[in-house]
Protein backbone atom coordinates (compact mmCIF):
# COMPACT_ATOMS: atom_id res chain seq x y z
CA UNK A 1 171.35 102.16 82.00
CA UNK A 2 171.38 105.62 81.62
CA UNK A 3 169.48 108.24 84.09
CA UNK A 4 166.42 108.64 81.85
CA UNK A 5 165.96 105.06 81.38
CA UNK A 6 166.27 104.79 85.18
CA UNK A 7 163.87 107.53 85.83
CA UNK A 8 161.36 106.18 83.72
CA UNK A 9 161.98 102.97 85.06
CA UNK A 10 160.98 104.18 88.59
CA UNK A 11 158.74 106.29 87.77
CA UNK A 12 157.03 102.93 85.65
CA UNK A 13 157.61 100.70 88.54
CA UNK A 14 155.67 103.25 90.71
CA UNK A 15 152.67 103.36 88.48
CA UNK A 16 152.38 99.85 89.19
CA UNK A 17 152.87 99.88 92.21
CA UNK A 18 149.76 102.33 93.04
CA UNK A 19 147.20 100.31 90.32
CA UNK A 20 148.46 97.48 92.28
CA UNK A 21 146.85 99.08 95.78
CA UNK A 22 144.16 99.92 94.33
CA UNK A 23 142.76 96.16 93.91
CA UNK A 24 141.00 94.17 91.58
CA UNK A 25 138.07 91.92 91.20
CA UNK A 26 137.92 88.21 90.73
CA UNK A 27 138.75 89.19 86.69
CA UNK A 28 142.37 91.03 87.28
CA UNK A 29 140.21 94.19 86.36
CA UNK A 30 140.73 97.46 89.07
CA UNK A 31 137.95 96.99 91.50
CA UNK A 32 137.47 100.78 92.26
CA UNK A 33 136.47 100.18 95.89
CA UNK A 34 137.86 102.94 98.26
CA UNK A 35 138.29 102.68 102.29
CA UNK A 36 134.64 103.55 102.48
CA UNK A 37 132.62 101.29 100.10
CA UNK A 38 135.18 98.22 102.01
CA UNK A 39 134.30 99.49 105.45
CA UNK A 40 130.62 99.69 104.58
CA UNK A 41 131.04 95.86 102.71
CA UNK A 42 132.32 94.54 106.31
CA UNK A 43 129.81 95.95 108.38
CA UNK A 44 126.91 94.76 106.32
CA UNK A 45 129.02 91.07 106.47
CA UNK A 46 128.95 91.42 109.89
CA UNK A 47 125.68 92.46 110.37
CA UNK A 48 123.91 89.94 108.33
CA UNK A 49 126.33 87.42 109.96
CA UNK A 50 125.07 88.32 113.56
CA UNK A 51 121.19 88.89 112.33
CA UNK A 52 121.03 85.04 110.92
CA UNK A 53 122.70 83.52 113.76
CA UNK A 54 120.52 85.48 116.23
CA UNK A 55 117.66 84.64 114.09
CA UNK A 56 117.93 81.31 112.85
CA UNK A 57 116.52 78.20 114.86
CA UNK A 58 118.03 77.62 116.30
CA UNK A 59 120.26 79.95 117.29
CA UNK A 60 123.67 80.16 117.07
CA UNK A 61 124.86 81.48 120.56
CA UNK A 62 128.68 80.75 119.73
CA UNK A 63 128.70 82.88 116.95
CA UNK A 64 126.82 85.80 117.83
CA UNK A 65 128.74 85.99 120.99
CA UNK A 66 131.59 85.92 118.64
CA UNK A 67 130.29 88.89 116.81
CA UNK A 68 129.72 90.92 120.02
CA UNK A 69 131.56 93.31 121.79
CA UNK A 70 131.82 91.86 125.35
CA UNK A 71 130.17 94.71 126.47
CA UNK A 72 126.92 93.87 124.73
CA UNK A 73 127.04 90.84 126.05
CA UNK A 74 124.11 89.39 128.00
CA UNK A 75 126.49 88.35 130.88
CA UNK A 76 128.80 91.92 130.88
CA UNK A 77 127.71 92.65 134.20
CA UNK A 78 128.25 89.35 135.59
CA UNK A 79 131.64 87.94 134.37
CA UNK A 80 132.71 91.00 132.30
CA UNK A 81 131.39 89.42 128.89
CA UNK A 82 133.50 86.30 128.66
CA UNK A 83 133.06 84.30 125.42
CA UNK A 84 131.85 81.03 127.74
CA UNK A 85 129.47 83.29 129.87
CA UNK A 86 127.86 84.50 126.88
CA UNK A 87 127.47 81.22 125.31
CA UNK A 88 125.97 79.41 128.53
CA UNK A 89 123.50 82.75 128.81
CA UNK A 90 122.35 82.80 125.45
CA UNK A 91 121.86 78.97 125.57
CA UNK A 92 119.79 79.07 128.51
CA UNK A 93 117.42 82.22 126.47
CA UNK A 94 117.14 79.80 123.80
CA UNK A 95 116.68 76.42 126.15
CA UNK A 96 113.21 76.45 124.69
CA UNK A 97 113.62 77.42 121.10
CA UNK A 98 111.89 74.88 118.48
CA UNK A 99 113.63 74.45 115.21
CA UNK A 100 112.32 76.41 112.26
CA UNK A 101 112.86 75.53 108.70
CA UNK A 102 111.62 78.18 106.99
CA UNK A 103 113.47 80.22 104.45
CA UNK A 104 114.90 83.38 106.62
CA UNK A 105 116.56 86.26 104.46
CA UNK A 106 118.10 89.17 106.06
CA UNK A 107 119.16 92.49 104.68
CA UNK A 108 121.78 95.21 105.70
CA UNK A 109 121.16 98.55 104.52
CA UNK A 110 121.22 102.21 105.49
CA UNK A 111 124.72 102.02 106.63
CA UNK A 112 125.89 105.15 108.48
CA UNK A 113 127.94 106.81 110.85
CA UNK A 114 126.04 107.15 114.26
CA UNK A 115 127.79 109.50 117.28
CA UNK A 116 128.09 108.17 120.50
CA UNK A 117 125.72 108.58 123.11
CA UNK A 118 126.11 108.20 126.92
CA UNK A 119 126.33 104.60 127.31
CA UNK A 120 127.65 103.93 123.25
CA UNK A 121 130.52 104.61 121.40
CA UNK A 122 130.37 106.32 118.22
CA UNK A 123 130.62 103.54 115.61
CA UNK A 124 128.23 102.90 111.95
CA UNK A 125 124.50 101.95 112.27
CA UNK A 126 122.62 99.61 109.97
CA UNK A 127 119.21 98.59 109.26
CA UNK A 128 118.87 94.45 109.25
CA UNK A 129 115.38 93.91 107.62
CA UNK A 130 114.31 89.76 108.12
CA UNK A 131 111.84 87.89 106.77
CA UNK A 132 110.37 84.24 107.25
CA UNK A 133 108.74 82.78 104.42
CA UNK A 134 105.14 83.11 105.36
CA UNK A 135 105.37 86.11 107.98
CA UNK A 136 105.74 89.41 108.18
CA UNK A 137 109.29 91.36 108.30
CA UNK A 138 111.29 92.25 111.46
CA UNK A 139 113.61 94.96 111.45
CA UNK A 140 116.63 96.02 114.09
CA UNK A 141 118.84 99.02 114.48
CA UNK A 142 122.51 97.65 114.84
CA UNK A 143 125.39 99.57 116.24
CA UNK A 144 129.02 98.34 115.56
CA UNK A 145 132.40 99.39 116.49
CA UNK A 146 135.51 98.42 115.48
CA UNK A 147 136.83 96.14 118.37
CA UNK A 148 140.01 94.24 117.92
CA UNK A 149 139.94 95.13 114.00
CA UNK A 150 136.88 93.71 113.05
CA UNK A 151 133.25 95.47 113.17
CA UNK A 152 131.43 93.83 116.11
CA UNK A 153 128.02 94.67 117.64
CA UNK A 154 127.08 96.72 120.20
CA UNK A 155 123.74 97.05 120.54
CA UNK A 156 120.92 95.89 118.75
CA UNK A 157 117.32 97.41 119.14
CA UNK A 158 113.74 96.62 117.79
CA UNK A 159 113.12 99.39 115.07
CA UNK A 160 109.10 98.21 114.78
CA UNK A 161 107.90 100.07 117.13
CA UNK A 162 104.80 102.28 116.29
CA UNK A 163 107.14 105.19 116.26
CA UNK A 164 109.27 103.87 113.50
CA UNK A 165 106.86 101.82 111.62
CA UNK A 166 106.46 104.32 108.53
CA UNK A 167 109.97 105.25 108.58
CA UNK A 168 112.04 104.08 105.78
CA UNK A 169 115.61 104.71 107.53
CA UNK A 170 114.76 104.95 111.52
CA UNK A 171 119.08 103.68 112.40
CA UNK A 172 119.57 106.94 114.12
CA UNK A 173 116.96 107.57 115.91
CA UNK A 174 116.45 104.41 117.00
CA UNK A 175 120.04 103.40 118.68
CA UNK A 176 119.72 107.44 120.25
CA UNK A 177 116.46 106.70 121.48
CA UNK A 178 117.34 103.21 123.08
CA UNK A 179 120.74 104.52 125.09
């Protein structure tokens, strides 16, 4: 082999090489998604994970907890947010919970950065919009941080209020308000 072909070899073999990183969907076509758009697809995984175990009935305590940081867990201040604290708290706040059938859907949207405030870190912000068949929609502010490598939540907060009730994206104020 000569030092062209070798050249163009590499330089060939390093073309593939970077279509290769860039991904591809389920048909072996590039999938286009940067850093951003995959960062944005796990938090709104995560949040929607965390909103229909929360919300289902019943609950799912082991897997919310899961999705927590232990610092938003209901038993922080008491055992430092253990996995087995959280579970035994959140089973006693949902001792009384009747099951519920219903069709529940939950949406993630308004994804965005959101800085930290004095009792949360910075992390991204999302808007989970639920709905029971038959009732009207509930909507929460969620905070995540990376924790661990994955996107976990740290605080969660009504965004109904009267305040917030004509606002189409209130993730911001919302999680500043609440800390």
């Amino acid at each position: 082999m000569t030092a062209r072909h070798a050249l163009i070899a590499a330089a060939a073999a390093a073309a593939l090489l970077t279509l290769s990183a860039c991904g591809s969907s389920d048909d072996g076509k590039p999938s286009g998604k940067d850093s951003a758009q995959q960062e944005t697809e796990q938090v709104v995984k995560t949040a929607k994970s965390y909103m229909t175990a929360w919300m289902s009935r019943p609950s799912q305590p082991e897997k919310m907890c899961d999705l927590e940081t232990k610092a938003a867990r209901p038993n922080y201040s008491k055992d430092g947010g253990t996995l087995k604290g959280c579970v035994t708290t959140y089973n006693g706040y949902f001792a009384d919970q009747k099951p519920d059938n219903t069709t529940l859907t939950i949406t993630v949207d308004h994804v965005q950065d959101v800085p930290a405030t004095g009792t949360q870190p910075a992390g991204k912000g999302a808007l989970a919009t639920g709905k029971r068949a038959g009732r009207e929609p509930f909507r929460y502010a969620l905070r995540l941080v990376k924790d661990a490598g994955a996107w976990r939540i740290a605080q969660s907060e009504e965004a109904d209020g009267d305040q917030y009730a004509h606002t189409a994206d209130p993730v911001a104020a919302v999680l500043a308000d609440a800390s």
